[in-house]
N, C-alpha and C. Protein backbone atom coordinates (compact mmCIF):
# COMPACT_ATOMS: atom_id res chain seq x y z
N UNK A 1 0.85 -1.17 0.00
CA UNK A 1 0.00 0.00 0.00
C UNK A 1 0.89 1.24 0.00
N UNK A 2 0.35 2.24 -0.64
CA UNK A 2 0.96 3.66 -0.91
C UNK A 2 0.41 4.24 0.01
N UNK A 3 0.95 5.36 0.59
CA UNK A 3 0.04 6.47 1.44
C UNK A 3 0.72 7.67 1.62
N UNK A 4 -0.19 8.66 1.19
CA UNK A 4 0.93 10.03 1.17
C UNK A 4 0.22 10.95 2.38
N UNK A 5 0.88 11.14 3.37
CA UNK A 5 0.50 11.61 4.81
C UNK A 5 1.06 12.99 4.57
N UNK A 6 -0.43 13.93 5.03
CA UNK A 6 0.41 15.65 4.36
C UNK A 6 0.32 16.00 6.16
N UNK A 7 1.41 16.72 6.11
CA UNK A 7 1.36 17.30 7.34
C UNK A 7 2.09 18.76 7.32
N UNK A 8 1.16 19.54 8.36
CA UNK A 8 1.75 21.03 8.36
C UNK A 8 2.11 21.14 10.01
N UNK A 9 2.17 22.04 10.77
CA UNK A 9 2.87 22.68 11.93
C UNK A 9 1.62 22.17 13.25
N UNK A 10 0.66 22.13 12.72
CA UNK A 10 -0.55 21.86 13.50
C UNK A 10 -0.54 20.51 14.33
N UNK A 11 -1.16 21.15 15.76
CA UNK A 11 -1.58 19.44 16.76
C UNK A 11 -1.94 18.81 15.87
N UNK A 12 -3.03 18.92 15.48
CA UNK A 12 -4.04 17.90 14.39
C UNK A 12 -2.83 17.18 13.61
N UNK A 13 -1.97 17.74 13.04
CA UNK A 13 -0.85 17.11 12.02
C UNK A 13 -0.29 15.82 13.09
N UNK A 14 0.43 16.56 14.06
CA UNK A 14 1.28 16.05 15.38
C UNK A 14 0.25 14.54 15.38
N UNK A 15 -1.26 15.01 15.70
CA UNK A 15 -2.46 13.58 16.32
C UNK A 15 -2.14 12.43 14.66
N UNK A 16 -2.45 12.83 13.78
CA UNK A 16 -2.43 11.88 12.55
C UNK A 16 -1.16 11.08 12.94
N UNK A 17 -0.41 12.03 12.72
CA UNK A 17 1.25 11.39 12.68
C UNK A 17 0.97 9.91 13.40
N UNK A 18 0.54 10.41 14.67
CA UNK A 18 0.33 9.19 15.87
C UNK A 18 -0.37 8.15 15.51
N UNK A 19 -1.58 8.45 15.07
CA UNK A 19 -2.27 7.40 14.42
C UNK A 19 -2.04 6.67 13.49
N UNK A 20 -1.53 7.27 12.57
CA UNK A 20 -0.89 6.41 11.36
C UNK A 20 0.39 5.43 11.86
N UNK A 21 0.99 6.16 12.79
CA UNK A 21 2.36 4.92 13.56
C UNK A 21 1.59 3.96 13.86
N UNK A 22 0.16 4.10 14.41
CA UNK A 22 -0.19 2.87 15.74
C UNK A 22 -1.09 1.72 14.99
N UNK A 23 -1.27 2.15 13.90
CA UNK A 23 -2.32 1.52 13.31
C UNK A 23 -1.83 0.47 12.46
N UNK A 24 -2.26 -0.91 12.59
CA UNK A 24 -1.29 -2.21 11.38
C UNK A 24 -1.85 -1.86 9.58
N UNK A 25 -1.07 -1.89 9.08
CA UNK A 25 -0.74 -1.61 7.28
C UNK A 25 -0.07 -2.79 7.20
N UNK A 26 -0.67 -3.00 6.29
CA UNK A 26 -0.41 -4.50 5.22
C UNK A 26 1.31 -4.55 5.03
N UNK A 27 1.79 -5.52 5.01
CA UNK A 27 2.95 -5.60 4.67
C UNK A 27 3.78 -4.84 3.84
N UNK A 28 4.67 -3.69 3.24
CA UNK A 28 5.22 -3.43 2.02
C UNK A 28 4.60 -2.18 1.77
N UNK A 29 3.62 -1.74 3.34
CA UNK A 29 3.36 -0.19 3.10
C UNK A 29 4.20 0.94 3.33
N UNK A 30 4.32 1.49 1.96
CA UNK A 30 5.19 3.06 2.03
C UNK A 30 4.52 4.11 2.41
N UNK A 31 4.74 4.94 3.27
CA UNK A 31 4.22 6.28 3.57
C UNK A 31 5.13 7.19 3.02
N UNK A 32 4.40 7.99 2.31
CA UNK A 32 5.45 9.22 2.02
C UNK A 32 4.59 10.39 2.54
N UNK A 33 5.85 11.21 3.47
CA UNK A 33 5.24 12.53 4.23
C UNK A 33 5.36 13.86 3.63
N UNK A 34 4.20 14.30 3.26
CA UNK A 34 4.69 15.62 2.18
C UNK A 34 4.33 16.42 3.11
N UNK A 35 5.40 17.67 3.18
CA UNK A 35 5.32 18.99 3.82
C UNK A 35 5.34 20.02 2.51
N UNK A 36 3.85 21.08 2.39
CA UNK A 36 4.12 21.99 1.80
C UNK A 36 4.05 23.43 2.06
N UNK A 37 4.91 24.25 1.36
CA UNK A 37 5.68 25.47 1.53
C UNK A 37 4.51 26.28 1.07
N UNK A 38 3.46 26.73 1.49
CA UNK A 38 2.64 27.83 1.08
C UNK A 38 3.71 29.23 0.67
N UNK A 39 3.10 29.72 -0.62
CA UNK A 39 3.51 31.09 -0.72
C UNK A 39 3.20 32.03 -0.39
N UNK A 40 2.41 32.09 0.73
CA UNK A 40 2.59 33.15 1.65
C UNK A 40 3.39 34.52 1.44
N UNK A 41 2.88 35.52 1.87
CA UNK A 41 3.79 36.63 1.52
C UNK A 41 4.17 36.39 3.33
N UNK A 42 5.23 36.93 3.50
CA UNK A 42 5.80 36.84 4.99
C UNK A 42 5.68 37.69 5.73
N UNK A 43 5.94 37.41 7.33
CA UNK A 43 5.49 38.88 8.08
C UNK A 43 6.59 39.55 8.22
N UNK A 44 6.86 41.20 7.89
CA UNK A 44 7.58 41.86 8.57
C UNK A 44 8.64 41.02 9.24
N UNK A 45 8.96 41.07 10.24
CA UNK A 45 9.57 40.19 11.09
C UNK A 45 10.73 39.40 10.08
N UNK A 46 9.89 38.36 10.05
CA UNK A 46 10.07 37.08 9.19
C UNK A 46 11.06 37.79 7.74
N UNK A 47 10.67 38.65 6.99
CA UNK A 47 11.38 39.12 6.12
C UNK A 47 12.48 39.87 6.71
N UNK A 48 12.37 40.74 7.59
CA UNK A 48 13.82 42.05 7.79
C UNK A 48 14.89 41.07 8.90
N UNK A 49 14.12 40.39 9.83
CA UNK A 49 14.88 39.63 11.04
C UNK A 49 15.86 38.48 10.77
N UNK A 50 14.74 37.91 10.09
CA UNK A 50 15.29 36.35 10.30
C UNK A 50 15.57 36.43 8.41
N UNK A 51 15.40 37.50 7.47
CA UNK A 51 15.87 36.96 6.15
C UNK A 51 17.36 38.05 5.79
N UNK A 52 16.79 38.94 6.16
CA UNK A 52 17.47 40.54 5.87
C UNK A 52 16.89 41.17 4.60
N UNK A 53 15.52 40.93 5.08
CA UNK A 53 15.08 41.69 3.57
C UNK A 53 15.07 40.83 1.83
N UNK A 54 14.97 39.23 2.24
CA UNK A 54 15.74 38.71 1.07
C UNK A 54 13.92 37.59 0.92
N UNK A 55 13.51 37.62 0.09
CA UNK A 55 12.25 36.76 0.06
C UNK A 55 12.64 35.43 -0.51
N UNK A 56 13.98 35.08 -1.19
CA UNK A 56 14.51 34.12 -1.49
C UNK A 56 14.63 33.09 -0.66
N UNK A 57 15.39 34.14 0.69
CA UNK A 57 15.80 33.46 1.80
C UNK A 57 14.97 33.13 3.02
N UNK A 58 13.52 33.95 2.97
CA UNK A 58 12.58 33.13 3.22
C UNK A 58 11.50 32.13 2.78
N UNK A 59 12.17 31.96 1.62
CA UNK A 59 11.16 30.95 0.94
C UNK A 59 12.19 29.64 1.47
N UNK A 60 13.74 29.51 1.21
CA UNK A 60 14.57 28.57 1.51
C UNK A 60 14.68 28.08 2.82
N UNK A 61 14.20 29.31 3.64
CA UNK A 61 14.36 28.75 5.16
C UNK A 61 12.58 27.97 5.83
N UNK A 62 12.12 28.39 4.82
CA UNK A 62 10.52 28.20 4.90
C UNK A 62 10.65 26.44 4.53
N UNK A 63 11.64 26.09 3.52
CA UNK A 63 11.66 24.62 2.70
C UNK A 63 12.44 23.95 3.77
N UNK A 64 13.41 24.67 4.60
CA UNK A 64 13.54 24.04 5.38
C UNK A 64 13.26 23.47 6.65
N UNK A 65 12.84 24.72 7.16
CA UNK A 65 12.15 23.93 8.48
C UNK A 65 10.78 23.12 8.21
N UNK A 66 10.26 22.89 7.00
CA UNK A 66 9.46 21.54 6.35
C UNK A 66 10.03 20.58 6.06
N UNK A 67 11.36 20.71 5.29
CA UNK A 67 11.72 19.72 5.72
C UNK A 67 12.42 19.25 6.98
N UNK A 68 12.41 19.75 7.62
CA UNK A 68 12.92 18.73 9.42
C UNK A 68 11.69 18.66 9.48
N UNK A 69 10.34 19.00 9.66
CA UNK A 69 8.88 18.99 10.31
C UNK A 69 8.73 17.23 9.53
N UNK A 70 9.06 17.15 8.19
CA UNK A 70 8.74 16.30 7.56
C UNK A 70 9.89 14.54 8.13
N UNK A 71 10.85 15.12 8.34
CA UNK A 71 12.10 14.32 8.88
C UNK A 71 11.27 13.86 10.05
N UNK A 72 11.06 14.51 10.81
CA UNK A 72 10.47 14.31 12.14
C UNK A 72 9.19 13.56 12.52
N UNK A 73 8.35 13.92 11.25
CA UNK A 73 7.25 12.86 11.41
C UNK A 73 7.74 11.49 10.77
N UNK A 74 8.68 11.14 9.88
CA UNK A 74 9.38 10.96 9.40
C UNK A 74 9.59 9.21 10.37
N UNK A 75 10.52 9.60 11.12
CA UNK A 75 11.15 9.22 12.50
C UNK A 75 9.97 8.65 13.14
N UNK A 76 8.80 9.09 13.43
CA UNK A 76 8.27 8.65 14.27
C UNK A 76 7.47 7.20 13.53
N UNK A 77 7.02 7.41 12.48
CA UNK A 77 6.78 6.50 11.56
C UNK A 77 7.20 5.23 11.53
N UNK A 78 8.53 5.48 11.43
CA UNK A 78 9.92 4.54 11.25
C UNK A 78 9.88 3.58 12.81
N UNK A 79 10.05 4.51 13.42
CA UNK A 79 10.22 3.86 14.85
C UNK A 79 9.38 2.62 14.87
N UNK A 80 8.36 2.65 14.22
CA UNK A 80 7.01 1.60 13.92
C UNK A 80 7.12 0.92 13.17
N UNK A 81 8.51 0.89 12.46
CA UNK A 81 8.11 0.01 11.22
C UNK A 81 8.47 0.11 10.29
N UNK A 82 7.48 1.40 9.78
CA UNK A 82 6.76 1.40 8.72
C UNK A 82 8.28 1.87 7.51
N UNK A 83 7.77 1.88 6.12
CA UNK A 83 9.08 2.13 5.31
C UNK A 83 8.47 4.20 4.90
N UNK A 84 9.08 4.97 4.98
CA UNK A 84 8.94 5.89 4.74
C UNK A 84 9.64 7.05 4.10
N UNK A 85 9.18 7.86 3.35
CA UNK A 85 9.73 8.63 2.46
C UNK A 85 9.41 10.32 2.32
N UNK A 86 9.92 11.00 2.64
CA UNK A 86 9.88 12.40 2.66
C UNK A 86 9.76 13.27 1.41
N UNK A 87 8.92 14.44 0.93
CA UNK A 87 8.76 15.39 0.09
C UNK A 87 8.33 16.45 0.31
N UNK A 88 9.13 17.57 0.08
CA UNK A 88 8.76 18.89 0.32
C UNK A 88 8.21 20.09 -1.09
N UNK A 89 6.72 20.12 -1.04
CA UNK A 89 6.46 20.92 -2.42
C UNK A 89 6.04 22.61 -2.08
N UNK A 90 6.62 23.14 -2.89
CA UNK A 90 6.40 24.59 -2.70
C UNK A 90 5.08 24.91 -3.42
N UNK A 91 3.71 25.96 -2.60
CA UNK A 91 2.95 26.03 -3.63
C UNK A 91 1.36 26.34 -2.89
N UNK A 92 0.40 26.14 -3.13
CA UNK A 92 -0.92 26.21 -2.89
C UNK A 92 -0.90 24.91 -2.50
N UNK A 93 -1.85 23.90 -1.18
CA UNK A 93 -1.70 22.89 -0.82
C UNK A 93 -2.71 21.84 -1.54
N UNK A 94 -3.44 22.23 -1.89
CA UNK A 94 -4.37 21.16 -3.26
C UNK A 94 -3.49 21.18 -3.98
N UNK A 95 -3.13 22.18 -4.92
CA UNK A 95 -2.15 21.57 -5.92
C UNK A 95 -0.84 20.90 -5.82
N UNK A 96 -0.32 20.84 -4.50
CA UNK A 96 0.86 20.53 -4.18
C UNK A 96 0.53 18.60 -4.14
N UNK A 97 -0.50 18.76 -3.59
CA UNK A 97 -1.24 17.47 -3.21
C UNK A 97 -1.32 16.70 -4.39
N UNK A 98 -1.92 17.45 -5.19
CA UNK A 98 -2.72 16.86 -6.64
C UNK A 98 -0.81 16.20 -7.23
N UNK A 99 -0.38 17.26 -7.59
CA UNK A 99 1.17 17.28 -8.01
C UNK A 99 1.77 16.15 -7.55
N UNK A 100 2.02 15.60 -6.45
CA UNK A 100 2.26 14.84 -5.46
C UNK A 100 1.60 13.31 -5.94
N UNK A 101 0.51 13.27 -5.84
CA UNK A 101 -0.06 12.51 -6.14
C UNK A 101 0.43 11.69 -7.75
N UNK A 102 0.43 12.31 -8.95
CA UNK A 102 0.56 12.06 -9.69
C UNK A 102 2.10 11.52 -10.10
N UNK A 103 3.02 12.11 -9.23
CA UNK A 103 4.32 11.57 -9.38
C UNK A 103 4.50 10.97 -8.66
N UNK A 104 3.38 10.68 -7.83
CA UNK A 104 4.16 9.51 -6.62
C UNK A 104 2.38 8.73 -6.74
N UNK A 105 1.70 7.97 -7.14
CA UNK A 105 0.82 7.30 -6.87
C UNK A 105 0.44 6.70 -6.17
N UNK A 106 -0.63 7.55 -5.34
CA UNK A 106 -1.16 6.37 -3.83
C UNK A 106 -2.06 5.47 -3.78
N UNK A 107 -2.37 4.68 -2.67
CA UNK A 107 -3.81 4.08 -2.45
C UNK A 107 -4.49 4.98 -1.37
N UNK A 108 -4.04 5.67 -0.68
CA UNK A 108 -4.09 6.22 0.12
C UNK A 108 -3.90 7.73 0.47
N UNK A 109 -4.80 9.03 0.30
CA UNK A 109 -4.43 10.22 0.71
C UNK A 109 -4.67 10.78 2.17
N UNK A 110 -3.65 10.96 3.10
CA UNK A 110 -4.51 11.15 4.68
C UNK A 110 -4.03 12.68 4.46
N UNK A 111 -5.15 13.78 5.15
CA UNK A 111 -4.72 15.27 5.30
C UNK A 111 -5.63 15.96 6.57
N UNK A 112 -5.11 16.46 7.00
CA UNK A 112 -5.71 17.63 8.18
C UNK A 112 -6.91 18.06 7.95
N UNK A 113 -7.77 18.01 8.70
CA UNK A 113 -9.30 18.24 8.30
C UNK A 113 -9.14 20.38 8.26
N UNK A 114 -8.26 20.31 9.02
CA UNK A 114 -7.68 22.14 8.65
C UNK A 114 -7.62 22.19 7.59
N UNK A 115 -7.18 21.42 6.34
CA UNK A 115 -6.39 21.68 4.92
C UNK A 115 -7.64 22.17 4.42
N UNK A 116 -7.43 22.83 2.93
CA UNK A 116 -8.82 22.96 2.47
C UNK A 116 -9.41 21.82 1.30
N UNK A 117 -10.30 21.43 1.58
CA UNK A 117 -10.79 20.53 0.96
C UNK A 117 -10.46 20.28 -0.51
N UNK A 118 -10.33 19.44 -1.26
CA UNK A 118 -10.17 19.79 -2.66
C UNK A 118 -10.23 18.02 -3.11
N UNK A 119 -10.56 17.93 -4.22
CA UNK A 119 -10.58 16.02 -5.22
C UNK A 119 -9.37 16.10 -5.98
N UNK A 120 -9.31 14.57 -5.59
CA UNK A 120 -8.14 14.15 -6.26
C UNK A 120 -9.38 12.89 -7.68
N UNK A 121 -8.51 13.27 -8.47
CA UNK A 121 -9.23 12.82 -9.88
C UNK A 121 -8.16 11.02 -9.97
N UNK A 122 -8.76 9.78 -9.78
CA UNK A 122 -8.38 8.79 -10.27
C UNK A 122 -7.74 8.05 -9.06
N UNK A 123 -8.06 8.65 -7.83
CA UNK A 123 -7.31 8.44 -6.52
C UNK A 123 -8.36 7.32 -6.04
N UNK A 124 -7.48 6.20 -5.48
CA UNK A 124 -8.54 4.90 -4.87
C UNK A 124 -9.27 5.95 -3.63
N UNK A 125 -8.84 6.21 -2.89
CA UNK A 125 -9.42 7.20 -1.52
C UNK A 125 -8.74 7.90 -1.06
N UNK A 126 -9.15 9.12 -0.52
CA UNK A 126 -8.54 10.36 0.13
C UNK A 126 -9.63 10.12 1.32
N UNK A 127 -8.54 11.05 2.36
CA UNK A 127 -9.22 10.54 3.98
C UNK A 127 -8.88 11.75 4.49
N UNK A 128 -9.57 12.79 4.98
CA UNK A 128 -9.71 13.83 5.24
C UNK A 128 -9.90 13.47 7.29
């Protein structure tokens, strides 16, 4: 079984994570954990502090602390078992999803009932 587990910064993300460790999957199930990079315009702060004024360098530091968020659920996964695989997409989170989907083919879509709703076209099930 395929399963692409989206997770963002949120408890709710943190609670899935958990559930998906505790729960038995068929032998030879891959999870892949996608973290995506909304384009967001940034706050103040976030741009002059922590970039120096550089939107490059908050988009790069934005990919990164998704990816450790993604490492990290990552890990916990693993600890269980399970075989798992990390992806970080920059973008609007349906389409990142949709995108995702198509280069990586699931049986399985799990996402944050926070996310905003959206169909996946040809997908066995998405699980909101």
């Amino acid at each position: 079984m395929r399963i692409i587990l989206v997770i963002d910064y949120s408890h709710r993300s943190e609670r899935i994570v958990r559930e998906v460790a505790e729960r038995s999957w068929p032998s030879g199930t891959v999870v892949r954990v996608l973290a995506v990079v909304e384009n967001t315009p940034p706050s103040a702060a976030e741009l002059w502090f922590d970039a120096a004024g550089s939107l490059e360098t908050v988009m790069q530091t934005r990919k990164e602390r998704s990816g450790k968020l993604a490492d990290e659920a990552a890990a916990v996964l693993r600890a269980k078992g399970l075989t798992v695989e990390t992806s970080v997409r920059a973008g609007r989170v349906p389409r990142a999803i949709k995108e995702e989907a198509k280069q990586w083919p699931a049986d399985l879509v799990i996402a944050d009932r926070g996310l905003r709703r959206f169909s996946l076209r040809k997908s066995p099930s998405f699980s909101l």
